[in-house]
Protein backbone atom coordinates (compact mmCIF):
# COMPACT_ATOMS: atom_id res chain seq x y z
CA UNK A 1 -2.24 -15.31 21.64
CA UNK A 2 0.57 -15.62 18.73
CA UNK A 3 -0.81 -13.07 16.22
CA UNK A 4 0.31 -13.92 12.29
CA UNK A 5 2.20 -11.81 10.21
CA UNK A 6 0.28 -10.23 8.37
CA UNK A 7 -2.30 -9.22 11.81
CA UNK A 8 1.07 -7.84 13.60
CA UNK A 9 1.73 -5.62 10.31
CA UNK A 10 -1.82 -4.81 10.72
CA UNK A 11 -1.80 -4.01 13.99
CA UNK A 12 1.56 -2.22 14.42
CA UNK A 13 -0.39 0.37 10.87
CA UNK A 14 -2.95 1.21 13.24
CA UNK A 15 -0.91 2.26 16.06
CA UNK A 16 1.46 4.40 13.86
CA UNK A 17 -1.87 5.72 12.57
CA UNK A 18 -3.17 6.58 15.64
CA UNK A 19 0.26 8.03 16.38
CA UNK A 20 -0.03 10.16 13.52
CA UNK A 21 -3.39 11.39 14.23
CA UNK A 22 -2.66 11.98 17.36
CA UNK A 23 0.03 15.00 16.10
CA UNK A 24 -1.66 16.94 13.53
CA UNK A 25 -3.49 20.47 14.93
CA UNK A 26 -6.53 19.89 13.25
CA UNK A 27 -8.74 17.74 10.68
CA UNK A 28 -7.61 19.98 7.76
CA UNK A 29 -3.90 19.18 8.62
CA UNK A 30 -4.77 15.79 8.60
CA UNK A 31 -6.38 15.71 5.30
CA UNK A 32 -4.19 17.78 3.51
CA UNK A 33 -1.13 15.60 4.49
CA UNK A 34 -2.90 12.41 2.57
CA UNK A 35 -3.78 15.12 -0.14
CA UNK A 36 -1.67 17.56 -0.13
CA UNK A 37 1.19 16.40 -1.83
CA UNK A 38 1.92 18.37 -5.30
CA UNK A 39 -0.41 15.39 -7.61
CA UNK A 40 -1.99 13.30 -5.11
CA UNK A 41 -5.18 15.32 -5.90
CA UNK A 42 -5.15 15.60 -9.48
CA UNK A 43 -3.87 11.66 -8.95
CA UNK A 44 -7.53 10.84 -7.24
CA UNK A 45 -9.34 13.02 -9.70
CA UNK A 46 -7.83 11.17 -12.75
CA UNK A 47 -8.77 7.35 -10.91
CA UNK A 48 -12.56 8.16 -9.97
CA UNK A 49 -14.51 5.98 -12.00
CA UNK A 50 -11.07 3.90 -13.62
CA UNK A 51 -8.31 2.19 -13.42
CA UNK A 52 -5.28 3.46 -14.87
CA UNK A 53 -1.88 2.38 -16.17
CA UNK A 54 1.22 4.14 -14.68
CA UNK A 55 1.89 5.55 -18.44
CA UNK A 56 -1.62 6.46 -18.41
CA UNK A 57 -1.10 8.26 -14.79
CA UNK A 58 1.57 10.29 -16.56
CA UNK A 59 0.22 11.56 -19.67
CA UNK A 60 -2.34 12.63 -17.74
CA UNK A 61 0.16 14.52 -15.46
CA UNK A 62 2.81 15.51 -17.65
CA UNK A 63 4.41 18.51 -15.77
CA UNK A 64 5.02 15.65 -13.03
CA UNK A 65 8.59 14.19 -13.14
CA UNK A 66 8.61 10.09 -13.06
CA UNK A 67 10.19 10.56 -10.16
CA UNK A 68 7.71 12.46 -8.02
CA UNK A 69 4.83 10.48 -9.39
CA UNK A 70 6.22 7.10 -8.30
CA UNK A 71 6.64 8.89 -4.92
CA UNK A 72 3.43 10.31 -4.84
CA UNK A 73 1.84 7.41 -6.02
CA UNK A 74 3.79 5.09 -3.35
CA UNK A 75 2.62 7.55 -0.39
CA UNK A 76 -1.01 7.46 -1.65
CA UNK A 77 -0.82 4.13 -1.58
CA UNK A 78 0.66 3.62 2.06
CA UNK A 79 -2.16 5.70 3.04
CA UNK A 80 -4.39 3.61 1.52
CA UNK A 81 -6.02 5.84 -0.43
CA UNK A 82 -5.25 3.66 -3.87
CA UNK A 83 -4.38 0.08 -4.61
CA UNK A 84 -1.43 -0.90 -6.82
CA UNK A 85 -1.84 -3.91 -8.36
CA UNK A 86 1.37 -5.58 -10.44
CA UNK A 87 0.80 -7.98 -13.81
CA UNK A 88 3.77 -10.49 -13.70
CA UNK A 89 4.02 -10.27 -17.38
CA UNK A 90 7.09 -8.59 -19.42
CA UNK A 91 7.00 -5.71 -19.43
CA UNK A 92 5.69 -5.07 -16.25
CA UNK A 93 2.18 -3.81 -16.19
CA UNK A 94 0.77 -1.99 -12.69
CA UNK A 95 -2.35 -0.43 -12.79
CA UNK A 96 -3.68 1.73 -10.18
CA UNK A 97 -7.16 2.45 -8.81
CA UNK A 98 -8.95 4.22 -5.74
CA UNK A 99 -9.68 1.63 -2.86
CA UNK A 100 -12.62 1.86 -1.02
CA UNK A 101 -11.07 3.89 1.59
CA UNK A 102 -10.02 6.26 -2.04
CA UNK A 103 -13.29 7.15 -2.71
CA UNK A 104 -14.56 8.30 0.08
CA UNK A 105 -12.14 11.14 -0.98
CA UNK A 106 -14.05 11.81 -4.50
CA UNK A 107 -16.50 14.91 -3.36
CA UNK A 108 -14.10 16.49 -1.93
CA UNK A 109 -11.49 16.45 -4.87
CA UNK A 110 -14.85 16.90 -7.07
CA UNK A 111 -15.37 20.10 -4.87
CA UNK A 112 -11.68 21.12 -5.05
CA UNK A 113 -12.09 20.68 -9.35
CA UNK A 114 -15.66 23.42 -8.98
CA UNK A 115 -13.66 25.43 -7.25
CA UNK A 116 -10.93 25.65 -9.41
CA UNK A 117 -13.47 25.68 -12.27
CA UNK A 118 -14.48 29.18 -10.93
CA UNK A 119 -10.94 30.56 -10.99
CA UNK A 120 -10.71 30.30 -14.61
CA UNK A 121 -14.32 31.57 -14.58
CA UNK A 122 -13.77 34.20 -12.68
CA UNK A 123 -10.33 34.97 -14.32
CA UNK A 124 -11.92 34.94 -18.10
CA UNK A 125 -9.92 31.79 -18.95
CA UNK A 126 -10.98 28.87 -20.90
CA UNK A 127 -10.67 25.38 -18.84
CA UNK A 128 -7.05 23.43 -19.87
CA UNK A 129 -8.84 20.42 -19.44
């Protein structure tokens, strides 16, 4: 059977998935290289519930450069963990939101967010957001 182009692409994402997988020690290594980049969490935090604007992505994040939130938006992305989806209108408007895949990934940022929400408890400090 001839498979199309888009099935092959499909097909060949599963095997280097499975690849992948296949070399990480344990299911935290796994999850924390989809998460674990320096805003991919705060990234999913900021979509549950919305859709966002890239501009809107980076007010939110404003300690991250444009440079490493395109890249940490394109990896999240590739992992399928949010969709990207491009207005052809000038200027170019993308707006970003979690795919269904995404949101499987909202209690455990939510959990991540109490956690940290204890810190600042715990340290006497008043929440910075």
């Amino acid at each position: 059977l001839m498979r199309s182009s888009a099935a092959s692409d499909v097909y060949k994402r599963q095997l280097m998935d499975k690849e992948r997988i296949k070399n990480y020690n344990c299911p935290v290594d796994a999850a924390m290289d989809i998460l674990g980049g320096k805003y991919k969490a705060i990234i999913v935090y900021k979509l549950i519930n919305k859709t966002l604007r890239y501009n809107e992505i980076q007010k939110l994040i404003p300690k991250a450069t444009p440079r490493m939130l395109s890249k940490q938006l394109r990896e999240l992305e590739q992992d399928n963990i949010i969709s990207r989806k491009v207005y052809p209108v000038v200027p170019p408007k993308t707006e970003y939101s979690l795919t269904e895949w995404g949101k499987t990934l909202i209690p455990v940022v939510i959990a991540l967010a109490d956690w940290g929400k204890l810190l600042y408890h715990q340290a006497g400090v008043d929440l910075p957001c």
